[in-house]
C-alpha atoms as a PDB file:
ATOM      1  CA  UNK A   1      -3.223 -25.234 -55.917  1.00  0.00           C
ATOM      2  CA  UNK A   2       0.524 -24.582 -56.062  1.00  0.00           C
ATOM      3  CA  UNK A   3       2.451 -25.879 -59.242  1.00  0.00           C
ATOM      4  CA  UNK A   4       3.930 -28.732 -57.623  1.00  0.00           C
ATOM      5  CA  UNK A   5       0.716 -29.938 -56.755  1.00  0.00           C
ATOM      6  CA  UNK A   6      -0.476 -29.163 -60.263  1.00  0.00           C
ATOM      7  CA  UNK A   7       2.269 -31.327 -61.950  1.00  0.00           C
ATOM      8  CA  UNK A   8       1.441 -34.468 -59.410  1.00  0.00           C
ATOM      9  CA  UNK A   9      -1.754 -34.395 -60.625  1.00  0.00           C
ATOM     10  CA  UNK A  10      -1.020 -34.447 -63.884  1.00  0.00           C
ATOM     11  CA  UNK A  11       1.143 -37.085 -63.948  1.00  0.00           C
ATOM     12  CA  UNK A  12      -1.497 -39.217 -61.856  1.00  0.00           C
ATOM     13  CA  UNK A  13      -3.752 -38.417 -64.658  1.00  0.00           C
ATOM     14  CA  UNK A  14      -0.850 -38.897 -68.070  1.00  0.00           C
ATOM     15  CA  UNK A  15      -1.219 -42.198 -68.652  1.00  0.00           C
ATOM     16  CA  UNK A  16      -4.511 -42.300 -68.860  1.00  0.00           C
ATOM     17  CA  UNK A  17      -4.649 -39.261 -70.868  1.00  0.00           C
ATOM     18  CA  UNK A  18      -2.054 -41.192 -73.447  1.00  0.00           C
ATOM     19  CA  UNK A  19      -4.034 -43.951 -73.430  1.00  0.00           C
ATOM     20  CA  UNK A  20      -6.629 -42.779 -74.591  1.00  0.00           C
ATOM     21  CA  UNK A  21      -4.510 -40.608 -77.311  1.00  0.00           C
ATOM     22  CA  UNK A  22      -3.131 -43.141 -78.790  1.00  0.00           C
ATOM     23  CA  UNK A  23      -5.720 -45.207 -80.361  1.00  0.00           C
ATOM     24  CA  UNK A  24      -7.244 -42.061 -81.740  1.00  0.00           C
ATOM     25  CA  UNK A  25      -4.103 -40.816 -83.085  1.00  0.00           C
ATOM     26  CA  UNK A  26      -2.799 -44.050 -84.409  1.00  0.00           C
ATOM     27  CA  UNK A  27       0.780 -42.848 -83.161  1.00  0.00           C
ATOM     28  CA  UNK A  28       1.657 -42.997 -79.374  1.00  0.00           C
ATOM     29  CA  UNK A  29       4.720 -40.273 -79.886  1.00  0.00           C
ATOM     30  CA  UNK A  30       2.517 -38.104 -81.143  1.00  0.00           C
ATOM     31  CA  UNK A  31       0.057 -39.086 -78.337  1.00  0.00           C
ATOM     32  CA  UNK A  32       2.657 -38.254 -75.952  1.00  0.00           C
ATOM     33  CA  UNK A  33       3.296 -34.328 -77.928  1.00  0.00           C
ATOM     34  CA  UNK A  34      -0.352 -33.900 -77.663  1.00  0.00           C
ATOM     35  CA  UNK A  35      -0.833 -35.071 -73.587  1.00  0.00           C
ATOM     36  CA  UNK A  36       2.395 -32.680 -72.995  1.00  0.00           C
ATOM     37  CA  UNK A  37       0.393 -30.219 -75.269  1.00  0.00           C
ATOM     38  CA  UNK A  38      -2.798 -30.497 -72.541  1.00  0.00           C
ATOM     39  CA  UNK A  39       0.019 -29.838 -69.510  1.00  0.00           C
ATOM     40  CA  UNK A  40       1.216 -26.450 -71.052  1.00  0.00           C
ATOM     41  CA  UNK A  41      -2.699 -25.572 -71.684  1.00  0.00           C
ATOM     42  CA  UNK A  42      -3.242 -26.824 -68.002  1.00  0.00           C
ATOM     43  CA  UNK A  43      -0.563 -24.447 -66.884  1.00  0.00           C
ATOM     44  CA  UNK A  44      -1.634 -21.676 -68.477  1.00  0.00           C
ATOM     45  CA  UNK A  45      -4.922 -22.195 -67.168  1.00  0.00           C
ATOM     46  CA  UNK A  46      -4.137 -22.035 -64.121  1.00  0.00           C
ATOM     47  CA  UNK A  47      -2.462 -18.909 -64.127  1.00  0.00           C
ATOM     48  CA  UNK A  48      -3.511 -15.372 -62.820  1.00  0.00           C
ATOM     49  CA  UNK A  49      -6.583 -14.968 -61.415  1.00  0.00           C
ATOM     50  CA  UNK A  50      -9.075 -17.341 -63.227  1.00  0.00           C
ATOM     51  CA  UNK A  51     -11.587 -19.402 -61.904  1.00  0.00           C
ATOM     52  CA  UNK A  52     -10.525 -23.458 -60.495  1.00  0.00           C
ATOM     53  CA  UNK A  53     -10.882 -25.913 -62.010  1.00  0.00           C
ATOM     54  CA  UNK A  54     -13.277 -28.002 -60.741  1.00  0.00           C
ATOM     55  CA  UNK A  55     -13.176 -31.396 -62.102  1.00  0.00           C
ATOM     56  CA  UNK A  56      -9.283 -31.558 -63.514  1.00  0.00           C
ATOM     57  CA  UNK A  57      -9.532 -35.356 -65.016  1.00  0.00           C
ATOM     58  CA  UNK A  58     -12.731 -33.913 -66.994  1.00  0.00           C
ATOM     59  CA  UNK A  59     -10.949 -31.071 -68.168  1.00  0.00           C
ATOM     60  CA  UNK A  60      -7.489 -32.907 -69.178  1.00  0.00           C
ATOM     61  CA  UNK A  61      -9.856 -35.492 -70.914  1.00  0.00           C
ATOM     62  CA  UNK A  62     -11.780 -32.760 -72.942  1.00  0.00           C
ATOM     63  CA  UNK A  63      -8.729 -30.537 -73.891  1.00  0.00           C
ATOM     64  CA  UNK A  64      -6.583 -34.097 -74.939  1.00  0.00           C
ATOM     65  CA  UNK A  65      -9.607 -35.153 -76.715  1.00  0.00           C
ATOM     66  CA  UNK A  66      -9.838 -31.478 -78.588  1.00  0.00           C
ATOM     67  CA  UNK A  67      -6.090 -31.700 -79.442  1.00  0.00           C
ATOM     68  CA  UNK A  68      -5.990 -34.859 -80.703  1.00  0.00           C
ATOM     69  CA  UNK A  69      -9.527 -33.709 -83.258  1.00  0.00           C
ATOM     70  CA  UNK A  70      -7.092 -30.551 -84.097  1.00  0.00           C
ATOM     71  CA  UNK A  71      -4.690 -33.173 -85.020  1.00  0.00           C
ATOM     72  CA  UNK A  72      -6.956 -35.319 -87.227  1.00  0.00           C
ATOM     73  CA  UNK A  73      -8.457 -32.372 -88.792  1.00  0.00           C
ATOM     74  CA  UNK A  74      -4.789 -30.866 -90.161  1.00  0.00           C
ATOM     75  CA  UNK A  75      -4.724 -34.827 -91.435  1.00  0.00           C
ATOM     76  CA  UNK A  76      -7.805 -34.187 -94.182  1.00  0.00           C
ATOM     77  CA  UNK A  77      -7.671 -31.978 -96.763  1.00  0.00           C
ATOM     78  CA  UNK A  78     -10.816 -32.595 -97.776  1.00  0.00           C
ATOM     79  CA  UNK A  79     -13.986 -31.193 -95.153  1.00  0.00           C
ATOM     80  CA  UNK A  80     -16.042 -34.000 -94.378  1.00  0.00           C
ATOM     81  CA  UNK A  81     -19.754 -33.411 -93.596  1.00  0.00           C
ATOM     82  CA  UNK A  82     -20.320 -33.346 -90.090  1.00  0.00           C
ATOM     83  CA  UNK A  83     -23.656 -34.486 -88.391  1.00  0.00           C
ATOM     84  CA  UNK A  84     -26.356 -32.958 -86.799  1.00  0.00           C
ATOM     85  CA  UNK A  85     -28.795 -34.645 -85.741  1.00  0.00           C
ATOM     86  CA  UNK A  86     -32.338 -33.790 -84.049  1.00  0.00           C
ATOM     87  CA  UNK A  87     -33.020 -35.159 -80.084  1.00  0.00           C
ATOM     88  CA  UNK A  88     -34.289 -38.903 -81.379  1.00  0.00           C
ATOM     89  CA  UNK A  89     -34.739 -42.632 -79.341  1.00  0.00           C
ATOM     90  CA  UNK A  90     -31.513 -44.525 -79.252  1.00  0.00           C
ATOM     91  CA  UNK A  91     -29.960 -45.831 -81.752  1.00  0.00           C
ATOM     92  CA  UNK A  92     -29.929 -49.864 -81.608  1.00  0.00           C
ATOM     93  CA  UNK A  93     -26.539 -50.323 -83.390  1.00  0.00           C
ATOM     94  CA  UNK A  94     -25.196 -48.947 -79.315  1.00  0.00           C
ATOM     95  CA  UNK A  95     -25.655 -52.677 -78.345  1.00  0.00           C
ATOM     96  CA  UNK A  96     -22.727 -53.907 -81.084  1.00  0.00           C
ATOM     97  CA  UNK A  97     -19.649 -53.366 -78.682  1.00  0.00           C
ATOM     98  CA  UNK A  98     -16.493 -53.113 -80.535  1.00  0.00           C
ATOM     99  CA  UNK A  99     -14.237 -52.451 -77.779  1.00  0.00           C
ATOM    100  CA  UNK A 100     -12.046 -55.058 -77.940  1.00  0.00           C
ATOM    101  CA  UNK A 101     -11.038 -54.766 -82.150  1.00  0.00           C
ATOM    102  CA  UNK A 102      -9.704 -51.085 -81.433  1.00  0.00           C
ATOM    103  CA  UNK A 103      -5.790 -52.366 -81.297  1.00  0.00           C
ATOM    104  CA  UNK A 104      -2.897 -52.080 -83.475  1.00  0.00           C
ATOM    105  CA  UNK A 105      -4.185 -53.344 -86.423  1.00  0.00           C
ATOM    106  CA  UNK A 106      -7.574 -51.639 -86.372  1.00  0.00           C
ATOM    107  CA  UNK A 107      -5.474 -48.329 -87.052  1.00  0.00           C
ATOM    108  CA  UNK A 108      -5.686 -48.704 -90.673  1.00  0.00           C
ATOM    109  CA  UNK A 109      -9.414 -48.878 -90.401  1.00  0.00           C
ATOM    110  CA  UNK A 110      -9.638 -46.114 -88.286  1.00  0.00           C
ATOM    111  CA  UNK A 111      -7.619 -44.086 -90.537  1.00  0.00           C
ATOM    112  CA  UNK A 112     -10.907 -44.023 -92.600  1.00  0.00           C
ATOM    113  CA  UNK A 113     -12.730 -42.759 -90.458  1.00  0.00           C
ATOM    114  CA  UNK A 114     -13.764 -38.908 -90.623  1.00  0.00           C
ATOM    115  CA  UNK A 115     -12.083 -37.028 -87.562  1.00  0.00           C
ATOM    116  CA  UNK A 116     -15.351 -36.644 -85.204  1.00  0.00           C
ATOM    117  CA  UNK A 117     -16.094 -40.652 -85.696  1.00  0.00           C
ATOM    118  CA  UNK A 118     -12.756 -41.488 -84.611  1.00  0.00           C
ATOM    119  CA  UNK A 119     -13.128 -39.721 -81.391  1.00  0.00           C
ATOM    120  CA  UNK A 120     -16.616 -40.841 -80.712  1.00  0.00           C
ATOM    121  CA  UNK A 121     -16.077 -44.001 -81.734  1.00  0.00           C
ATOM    122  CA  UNK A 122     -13.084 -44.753 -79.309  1.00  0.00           C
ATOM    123  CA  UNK A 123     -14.200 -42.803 -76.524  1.00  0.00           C
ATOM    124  CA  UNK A 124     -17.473 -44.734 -76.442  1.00  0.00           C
ATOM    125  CA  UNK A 125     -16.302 -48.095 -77.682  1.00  0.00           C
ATOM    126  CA  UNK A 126     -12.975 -47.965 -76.264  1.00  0.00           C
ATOM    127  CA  UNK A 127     -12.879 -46.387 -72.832  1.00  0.00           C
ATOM    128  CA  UNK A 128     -17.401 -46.528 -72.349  1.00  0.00           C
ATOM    129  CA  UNK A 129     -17.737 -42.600 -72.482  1.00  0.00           C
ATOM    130  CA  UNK A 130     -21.525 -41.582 -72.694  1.00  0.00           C
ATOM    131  CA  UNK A 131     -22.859 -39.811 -75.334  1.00  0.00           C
ATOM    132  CA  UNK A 132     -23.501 -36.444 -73.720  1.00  0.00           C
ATOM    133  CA  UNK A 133     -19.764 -36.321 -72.456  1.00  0.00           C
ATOM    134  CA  UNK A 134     -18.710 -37.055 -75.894  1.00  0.00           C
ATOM    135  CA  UNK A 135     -21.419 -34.519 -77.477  1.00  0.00           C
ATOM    136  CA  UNK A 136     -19.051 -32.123 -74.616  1.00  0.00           C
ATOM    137  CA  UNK A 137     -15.841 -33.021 -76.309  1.00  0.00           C
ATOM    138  CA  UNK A 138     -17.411 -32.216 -79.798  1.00  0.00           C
ATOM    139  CA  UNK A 139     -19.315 -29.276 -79.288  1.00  0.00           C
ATOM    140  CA  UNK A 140     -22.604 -31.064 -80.536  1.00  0.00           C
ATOM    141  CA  UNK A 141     -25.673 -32.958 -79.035  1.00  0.00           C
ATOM    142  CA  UNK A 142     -25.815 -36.405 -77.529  1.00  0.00           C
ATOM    143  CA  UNK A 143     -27.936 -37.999 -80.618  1.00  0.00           C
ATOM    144  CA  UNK A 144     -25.655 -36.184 -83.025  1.00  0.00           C
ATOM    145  CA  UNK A 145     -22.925 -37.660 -80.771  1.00  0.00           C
ATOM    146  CA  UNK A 146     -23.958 -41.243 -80.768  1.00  0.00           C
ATOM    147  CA  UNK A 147     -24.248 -40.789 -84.336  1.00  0.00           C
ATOM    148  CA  UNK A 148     -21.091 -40.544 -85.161  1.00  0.00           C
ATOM    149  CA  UNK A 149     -20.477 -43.381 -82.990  1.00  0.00           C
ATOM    150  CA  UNK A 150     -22.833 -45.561 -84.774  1.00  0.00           C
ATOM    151  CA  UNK A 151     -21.292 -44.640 -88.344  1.00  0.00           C
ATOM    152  CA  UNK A 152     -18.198 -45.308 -87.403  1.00  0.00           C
ATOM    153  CA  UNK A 153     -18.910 -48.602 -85.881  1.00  0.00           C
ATOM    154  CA  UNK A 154     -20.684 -49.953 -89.372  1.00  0.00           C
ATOM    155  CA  UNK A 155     -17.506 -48.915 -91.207  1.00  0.00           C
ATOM    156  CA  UNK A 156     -15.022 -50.478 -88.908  1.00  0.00           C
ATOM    157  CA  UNK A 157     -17.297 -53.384 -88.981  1.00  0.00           C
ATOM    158  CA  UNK A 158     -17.537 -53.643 -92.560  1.00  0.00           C
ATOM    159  CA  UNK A 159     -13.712 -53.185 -94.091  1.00  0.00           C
ATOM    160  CA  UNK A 160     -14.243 -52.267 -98.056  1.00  0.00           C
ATOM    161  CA  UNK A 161     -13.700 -55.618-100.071  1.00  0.00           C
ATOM    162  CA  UNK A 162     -11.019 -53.123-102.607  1.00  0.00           C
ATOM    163  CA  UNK A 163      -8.981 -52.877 -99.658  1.00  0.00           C
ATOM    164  CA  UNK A 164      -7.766 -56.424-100.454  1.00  0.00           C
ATOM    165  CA  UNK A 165      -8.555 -57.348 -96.737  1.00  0.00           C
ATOM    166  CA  UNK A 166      -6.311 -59.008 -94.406  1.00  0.00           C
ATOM    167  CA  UNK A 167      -7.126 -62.035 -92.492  1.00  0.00           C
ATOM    168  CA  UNK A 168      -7.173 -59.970 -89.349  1.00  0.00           C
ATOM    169  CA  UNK A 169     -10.159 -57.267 -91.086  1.00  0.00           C
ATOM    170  CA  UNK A 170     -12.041 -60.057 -91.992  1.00  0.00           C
ATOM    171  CA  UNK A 171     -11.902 -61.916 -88.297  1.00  0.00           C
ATOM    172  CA  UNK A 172     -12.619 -58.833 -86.663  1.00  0.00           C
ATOM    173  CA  UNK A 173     -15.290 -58.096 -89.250  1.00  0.00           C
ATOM    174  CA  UNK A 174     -16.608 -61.791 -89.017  1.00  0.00           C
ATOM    175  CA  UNK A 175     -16.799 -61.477 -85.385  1.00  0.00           C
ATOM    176  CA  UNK A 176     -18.123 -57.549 -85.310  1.00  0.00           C
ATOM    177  CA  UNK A 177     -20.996 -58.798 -87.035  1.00  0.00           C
ATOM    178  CA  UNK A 178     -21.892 -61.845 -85.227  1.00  0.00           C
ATOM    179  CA  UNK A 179     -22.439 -60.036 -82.188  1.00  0.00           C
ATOM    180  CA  UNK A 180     -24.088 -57.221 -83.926  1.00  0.00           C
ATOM    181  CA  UNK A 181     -26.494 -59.933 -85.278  1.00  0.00           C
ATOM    182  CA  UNK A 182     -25.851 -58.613 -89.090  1.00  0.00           C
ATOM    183  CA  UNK A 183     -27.160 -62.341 -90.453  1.00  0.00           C
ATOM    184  CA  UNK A 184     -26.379 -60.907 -93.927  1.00  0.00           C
ATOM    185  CA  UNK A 185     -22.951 -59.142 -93.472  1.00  0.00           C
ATOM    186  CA  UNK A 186     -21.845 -62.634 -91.976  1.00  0.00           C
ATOM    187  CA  UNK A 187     -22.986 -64.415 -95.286  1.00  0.00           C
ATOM    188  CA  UNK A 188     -20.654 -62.213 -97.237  1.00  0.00           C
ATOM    189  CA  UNK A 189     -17.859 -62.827 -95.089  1.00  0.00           C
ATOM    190  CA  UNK A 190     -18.480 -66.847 -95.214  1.00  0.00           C
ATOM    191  CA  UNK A 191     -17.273 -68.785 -98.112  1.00  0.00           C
ATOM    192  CA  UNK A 192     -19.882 -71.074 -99.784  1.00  0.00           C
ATOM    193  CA  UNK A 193     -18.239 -74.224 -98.326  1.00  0.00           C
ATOM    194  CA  UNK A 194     -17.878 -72.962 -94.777  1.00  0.00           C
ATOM    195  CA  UNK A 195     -17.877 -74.824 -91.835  1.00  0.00           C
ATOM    196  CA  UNK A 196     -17.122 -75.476 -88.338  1.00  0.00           C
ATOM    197  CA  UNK A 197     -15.233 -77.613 -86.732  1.00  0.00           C
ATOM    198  CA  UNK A 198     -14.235 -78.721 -83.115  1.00  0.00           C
ATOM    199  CA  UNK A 199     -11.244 -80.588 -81.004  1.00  0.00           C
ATOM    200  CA  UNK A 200     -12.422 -83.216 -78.236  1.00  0.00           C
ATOM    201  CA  UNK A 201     -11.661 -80.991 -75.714  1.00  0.00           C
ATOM    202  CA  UNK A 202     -14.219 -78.256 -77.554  1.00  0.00           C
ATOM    203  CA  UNK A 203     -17.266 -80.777 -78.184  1.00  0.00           C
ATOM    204  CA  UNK A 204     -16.847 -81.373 -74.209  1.00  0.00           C
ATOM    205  CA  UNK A 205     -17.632 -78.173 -73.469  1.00  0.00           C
ATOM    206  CA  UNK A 206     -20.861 -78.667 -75.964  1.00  0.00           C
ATOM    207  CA  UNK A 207     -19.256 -76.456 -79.025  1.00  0.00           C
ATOM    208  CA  UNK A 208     -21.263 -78.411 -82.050  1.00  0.00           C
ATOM    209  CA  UNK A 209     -18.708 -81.152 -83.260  1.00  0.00           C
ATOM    210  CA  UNK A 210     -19.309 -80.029 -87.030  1.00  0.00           C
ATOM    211  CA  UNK A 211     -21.524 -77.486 -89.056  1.00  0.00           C
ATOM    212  CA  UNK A 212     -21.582 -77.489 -92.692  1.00  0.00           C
ATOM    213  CA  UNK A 213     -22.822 -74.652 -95.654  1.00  0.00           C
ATOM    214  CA  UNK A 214     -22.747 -70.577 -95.557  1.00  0.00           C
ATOM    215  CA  UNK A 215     -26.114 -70.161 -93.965  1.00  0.00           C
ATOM    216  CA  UNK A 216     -25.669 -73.180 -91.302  1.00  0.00           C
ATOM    217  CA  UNK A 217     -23.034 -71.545 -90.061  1.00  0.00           C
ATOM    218  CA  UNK A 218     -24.005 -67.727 -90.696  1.00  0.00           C
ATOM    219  CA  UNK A 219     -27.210 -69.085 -88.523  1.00  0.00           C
ATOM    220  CA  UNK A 220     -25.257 -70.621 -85.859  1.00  0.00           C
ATOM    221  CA  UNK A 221     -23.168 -67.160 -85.486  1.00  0.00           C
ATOM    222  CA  UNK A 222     -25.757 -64.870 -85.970  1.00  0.00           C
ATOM    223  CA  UNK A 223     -26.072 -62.792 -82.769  1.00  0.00           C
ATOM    224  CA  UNK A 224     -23.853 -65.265 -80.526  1.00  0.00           C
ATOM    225  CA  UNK A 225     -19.911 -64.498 -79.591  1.00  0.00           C
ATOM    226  CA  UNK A 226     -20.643 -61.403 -77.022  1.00  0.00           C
ATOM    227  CA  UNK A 227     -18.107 -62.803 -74.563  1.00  0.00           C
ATOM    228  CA  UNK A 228     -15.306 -63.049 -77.244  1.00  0.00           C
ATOM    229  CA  UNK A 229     -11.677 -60.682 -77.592  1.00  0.00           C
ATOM    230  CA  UNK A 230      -9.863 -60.612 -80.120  1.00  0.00           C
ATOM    231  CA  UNK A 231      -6.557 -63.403 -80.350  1.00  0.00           C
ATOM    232  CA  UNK A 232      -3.813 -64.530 -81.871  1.00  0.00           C
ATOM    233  CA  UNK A 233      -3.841 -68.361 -82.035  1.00  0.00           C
ATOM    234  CA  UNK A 234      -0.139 -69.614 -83.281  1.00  0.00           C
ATOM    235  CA  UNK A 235       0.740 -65.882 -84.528  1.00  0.00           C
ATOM    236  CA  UNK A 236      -3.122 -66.419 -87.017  1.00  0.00           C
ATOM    237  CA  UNK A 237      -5.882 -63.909 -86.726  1.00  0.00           C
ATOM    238  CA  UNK A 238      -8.751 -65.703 -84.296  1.00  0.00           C
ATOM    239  CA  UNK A 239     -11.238 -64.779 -81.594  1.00  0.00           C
ATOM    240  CA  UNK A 240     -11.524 -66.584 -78.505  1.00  0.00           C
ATOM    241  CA  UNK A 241     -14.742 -67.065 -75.467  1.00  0.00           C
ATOM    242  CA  UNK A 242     -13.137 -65.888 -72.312  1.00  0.00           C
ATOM    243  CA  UNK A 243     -13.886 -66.685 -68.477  1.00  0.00           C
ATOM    244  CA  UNK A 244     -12.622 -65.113 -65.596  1.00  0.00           C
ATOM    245  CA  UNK A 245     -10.080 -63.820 -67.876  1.00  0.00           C
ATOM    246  CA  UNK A 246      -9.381 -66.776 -68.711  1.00  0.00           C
ATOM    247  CA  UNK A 247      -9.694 -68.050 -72.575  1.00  0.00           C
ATOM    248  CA  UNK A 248     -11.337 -71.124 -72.599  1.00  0.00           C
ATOM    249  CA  UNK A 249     -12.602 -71.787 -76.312  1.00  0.00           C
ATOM    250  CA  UNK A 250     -10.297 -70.485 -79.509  1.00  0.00           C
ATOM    251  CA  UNK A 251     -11.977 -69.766 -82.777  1.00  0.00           C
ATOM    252  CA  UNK A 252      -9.235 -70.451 -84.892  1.00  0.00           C
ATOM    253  CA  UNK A 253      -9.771 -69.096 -87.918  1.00  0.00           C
ATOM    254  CA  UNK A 254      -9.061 -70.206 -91.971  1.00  0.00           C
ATOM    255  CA  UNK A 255      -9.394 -67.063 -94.144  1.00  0.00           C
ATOM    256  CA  UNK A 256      -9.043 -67.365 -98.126  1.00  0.00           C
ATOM    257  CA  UNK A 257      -9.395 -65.095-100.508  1.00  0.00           C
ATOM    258  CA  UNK A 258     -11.235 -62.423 -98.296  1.00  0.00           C
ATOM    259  CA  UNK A 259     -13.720 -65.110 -96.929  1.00  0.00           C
ATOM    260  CA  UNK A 260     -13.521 -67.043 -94.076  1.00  0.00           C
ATOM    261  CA  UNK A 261     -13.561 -71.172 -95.026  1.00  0.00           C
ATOM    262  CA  UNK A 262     -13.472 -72.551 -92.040  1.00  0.00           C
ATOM    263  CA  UNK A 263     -13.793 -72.140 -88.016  1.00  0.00           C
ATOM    264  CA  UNK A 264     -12.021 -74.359 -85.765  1.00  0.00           C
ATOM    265  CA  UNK A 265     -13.299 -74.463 -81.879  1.00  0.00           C
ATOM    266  CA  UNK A 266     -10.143 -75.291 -79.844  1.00  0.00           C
ATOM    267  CA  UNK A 267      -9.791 -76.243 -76.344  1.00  0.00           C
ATOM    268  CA  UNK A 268      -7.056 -78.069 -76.095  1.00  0.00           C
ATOM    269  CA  UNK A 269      -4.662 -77.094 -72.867  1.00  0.00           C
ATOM    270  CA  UNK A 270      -1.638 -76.553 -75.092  1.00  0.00           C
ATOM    271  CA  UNK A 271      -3.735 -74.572 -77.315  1.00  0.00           C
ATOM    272  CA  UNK A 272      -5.343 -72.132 -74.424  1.00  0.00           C
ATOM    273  CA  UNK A 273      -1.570 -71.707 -73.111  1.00  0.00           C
ATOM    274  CA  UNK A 274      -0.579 -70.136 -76.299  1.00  0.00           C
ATOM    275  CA  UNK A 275      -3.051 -67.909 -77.259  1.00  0.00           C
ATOM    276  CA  UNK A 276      -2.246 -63.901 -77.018  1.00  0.00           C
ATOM    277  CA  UNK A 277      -4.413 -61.646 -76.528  1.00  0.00           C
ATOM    278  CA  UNK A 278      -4.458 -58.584 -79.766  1.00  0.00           C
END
């Protein structure tokens, strides 16, 4: 392959490669430094007389990934205890998909993460790597792999209360947990007096016109929401049921004191047209 083929490829395959750099970096300039980073590796790769590569998005995607665990590494000070785990049956916390809360915000959670269960975490979560291409990327075995996943899922799903939470942590949290089907996490999260509400156009669509108490609603939650994504309902944290990629019910959500008070289903047209995706 001559170079100017080389470099055509690569950009076909940069903003991929960025996207999926940024989200573990937290920083998409210093996504960019470490995709440009993979180009001069690429290059140098390619040089003399060694072997073709024979799957180049694989390769870009590993070396990125590398570079961007090189980068989180030289962030801790500290070495964290890495994971290895013996060949074992899946682990069930797989079926709690947290795609969608990996965003913006999410980056101060992530930042708490220890290096390997950032990258697991977004690779699977985020862009639906499998486990033994991740255990690639990280030099270690599927089950030690989805490991790392699953331990950085639980603390992304459960922000530390010291933190001072924002309404946003506890939303995504809330929500995290409902589909997870974490009946007691959701009872923390709810405020004694809880409840849930609806507009008209909500109870037409058969969302329950009212639900009262902590455990009424923690019930009512408690392993539903799958089809939900993350929102922003008149600039406020919420969550919203999407169809067709369309959002058709809002959760609109009131958050005191660390604790979610009260849920409000919204349908309303005017409502629907102003709700922005996080």
């Amino acid at each position: 392959m001559d170079e100017e083929q080389l470099a055509q490829e690569f950009e076909a395959e940069r903003p991929r490669l960025v996207g999926i750099a940024s989200p573990v970096l937290g920083d998409p300039d210093e996504a960019q430094d470490v995709v440009q980073q993979a180009w001069l590796r690429l290059h140098r790769a390619t040089d003399d007389d060694r072997p073709p590569i024979d799957n180049l998005a694989a390769w870009l995607t590993t070396v990125t990934t590398r570079l961007c665990l090189d980068r989180l590494r030289a962030r801790t000070p500290v070495p964290v205890e890495e994971i290895d785990e013996p060949e074992t049956a899946g682990d069930p916390a797989d079926d709690v998909v947290l795609a969608d809360t990996v965003g913006l915000a999410l980056t101060v959670v992530l930042d708490r993460l220890a290096p390997r269960e950032r990258v697991a975490f977004v690779l699977h979560d985020s862009f639906g790597f499998d486990f033994p291409t991740i255990a690639a990327v990280l030099d270690t075995t599927p089950p030690a792999a989805r490991k790392l996943a699953s331990r950085a899922r639980a603390k992304v799903a459960q922000p530390r209360a010291e933190d001072g939470l924002a309404d946003w942590e506890v939303v995504d949290a809330f929500m995290a947990a409902a589909r997870g089907g974490d009946f007691e996490r959701l009872l923390q999260l709810l405020a004694p007096d809880a409840g849930v509400f609806a507009d008209d156009a909500a109870v037409l669509m058969g969302t329950p016109q009212r639900i009262e108490g902590r455990d009424e609603v923690a019930t009512f939650f408690n392993g539903s929401a799958q089809a939900t994504l993350p929102v922003l309902v008149a600039g406020r944290p919420g969550s919203a049921w999407f169809h067709r990629g369309e959002a058709k019910v809002v959760f609109d959500f009131t958050v005191e004191g660390g604790q979610v008070r009260a849920i409000t289903f919204r349908a309303a047209p005017d409502v629907l047209a102003s709700v922005v995706r996080r």
